[in-house]
Protein backbone atom coordinates (compact mmCIF):
# COMPACT_ATOMS: atom_id res chain seq x y z
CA UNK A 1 -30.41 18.15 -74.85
CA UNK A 2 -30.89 16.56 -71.38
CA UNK A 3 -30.81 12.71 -71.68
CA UNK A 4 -32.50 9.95 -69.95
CA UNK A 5 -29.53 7.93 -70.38
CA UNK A 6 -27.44 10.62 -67.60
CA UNK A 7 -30.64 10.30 -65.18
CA UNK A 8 -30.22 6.23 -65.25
CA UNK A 9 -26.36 6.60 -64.56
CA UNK A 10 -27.34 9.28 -61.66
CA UNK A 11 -29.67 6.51 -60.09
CA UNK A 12 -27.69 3.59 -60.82
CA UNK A 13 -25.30 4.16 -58.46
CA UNK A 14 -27.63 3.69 -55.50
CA UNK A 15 -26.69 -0.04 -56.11
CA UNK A 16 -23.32 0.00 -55.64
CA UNK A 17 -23.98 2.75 -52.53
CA UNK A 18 -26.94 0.38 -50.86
CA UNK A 19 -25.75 -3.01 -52.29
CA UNK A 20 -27.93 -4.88 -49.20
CA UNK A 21 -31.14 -3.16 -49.79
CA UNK A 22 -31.47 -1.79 -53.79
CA UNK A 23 -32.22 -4.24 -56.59
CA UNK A 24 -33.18 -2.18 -59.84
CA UNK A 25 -32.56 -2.61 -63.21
CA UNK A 26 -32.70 -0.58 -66.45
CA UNK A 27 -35.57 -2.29 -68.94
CA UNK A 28 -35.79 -2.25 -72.25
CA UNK A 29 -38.24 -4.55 -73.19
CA UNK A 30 -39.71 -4.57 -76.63
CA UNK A 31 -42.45 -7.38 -75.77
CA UNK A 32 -44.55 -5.52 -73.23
CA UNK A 33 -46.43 -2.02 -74.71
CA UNK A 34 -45.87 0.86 -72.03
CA UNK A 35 -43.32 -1.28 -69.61
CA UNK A 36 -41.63 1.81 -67.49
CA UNK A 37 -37.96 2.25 -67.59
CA UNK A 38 -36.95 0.87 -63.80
CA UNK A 39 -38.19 -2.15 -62.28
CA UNK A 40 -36.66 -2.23 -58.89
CA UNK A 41 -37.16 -2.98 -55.04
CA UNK A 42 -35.91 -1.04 -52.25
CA UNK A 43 -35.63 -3.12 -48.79
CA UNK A 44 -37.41 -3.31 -46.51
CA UNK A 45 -39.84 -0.80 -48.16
CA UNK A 46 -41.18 -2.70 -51.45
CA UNK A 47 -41.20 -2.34 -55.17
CA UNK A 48 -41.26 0.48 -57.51
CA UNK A 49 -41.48 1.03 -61.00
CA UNK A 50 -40.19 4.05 -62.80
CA UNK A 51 -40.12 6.23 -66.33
CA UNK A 52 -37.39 8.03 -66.99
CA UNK A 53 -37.49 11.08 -69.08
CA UNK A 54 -35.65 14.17 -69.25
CA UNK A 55 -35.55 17.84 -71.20
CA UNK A 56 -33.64 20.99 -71.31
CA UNK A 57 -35.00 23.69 -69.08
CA UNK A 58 -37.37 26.47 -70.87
CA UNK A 59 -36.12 29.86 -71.33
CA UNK A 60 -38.69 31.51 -69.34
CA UNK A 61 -40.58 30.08 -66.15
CA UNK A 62 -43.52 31.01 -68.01
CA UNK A 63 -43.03 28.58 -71.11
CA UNK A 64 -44.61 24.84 -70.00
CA UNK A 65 -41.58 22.34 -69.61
CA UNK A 66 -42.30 19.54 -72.71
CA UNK A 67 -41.55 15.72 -71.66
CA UNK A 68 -41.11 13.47 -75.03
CA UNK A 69 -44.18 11.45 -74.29
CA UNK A 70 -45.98 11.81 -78.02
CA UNK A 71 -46.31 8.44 -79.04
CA UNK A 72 -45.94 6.61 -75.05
CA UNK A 73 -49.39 6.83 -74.20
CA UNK A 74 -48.93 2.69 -73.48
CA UNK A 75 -46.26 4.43 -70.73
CA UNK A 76 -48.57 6.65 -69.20
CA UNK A 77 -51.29 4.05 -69.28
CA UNK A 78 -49.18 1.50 -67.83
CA UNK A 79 -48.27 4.18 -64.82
CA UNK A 80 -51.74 5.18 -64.46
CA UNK A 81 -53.50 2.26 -63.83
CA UNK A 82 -50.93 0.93 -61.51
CA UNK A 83 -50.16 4.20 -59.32
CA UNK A 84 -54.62 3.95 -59.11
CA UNK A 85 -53.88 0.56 -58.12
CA UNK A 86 -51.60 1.64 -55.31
CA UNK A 87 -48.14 0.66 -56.61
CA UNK A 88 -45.12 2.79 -56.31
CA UNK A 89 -45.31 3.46 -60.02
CA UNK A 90 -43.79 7.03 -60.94
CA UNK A 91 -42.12 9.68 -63.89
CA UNK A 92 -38.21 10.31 -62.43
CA UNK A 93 -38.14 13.24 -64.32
CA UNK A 94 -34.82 15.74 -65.16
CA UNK A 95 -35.31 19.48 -66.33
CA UNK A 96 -32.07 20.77 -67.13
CA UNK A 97 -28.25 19.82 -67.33
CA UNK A 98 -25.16 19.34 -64.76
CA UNK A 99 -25.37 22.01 -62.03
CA UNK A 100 -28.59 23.78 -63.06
CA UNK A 101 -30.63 20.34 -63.36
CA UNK A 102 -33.73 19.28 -61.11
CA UNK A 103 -35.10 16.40 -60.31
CA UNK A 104 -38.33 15.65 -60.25
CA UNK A 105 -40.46 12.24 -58.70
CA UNK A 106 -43.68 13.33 -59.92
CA UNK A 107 -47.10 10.69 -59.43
CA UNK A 108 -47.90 7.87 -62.07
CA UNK A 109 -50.79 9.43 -62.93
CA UNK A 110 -49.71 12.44 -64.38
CA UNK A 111 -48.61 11.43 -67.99
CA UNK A 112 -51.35 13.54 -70.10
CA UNK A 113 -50.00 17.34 -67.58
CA UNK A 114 -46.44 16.20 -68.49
CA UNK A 115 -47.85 15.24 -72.49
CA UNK A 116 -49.24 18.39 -72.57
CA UNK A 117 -46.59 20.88 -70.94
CA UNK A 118 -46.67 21.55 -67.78
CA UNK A 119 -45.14 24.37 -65.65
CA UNK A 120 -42.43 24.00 -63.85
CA UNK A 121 -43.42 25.42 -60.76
CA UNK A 122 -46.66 23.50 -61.10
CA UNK A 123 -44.42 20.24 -61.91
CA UNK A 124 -42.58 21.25 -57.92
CA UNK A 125 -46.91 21.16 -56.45
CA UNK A 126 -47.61 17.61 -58.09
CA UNK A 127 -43.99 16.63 -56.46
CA UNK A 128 -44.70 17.78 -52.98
CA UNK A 129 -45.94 14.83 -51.52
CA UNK A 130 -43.39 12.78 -52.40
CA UNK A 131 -40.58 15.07 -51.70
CA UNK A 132 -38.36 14.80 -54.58
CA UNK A 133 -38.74 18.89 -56.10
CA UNK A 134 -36.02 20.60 -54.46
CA UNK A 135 -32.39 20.12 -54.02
CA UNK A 136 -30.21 18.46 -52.67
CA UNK A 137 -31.10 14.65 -51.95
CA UNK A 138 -29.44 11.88 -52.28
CA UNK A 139 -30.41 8.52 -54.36
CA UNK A 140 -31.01 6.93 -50.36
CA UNK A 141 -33.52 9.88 -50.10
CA UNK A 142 -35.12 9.49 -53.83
CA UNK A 143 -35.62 5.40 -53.22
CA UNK A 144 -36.79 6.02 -50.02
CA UNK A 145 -39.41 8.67 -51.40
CA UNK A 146 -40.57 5.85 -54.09
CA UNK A 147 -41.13 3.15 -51.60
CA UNK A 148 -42.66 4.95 -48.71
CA UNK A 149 -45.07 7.99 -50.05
CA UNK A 150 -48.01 6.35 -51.21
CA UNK A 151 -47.97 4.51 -47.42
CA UNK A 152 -49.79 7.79 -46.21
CA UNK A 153 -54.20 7.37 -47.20
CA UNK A 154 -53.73 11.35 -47.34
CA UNK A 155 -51.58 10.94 -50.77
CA UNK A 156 -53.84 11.17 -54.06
């Protein structure tokens, strides 16, 4: 099974790459319902807030890609209400393992498609806006993505 816990240690890095511009951390916070993953900033583009979740890749491209969001509607609540309020609040989102994995940086408001199952190719059209559907890219490129896409009125 495809952990959030690998996605984290993917991302992570960027601090050690971009020590002068990335401040995220990992939050677990048992105080605050629905509180996503990542808090972080990304200089000199602003904050961002991020879920993490991950899943193994469907047989078929036909069968809907299932995110473990049963039980987290406080998470997609949370993410909804601030990406509507225009924060840089977004699912990070893995389908698959190691070489055959993708990465997805799909919009806060989204929870209830990914709740549901959603397509993977359908999962790549939410994503196209913000960039973050196709390989390769680098954490630089993903951080960059989360701090600058919503600048453009165009974006939901």
């Amino acid at each position: 099974m495809a952990r959030e816990s690998s996605l984290w240690n993917w991302l992570s890095k960027a601090r050690l790459e971009l020590p002068d511009h990335v401040h995220m951390e990992r939050v677990e916070n048992m105080l605050g319902a629905g509180f996503p993953d990542v808090d972080g900033y990304f200089a000199p583009h602003g904050a961002f807030q991020l879920e993490l979740k991950s899943t193994k890749r469907p047989a078929r491209p036909t069968t809907p890609v299932r995110f473990a969001l049963k039980g987290r509607e406080a998470q997609m609540a949370y993410l909804k209400k601030r990406w509507g309020l225009g924060a840089n609040a977004f699912f990070f989102l893995q389908v698959g393992e190691g070489a055959d994995r993708t990465l997805y940086l799909a919009p806060g408001d989204i929870g209830e498609s990914l709740k549901a199952g959603i397509l993977e190719s359908a999962l790549a059209v939410e994503c196209v806006f913000t960039g973050i559907f196709r390989s390769p890219f680098s954490r630089k490129d993903i951080l960059k993505a989360i701090t600058t896409c919503r600048r453009n009125p165009s974006h939901r």
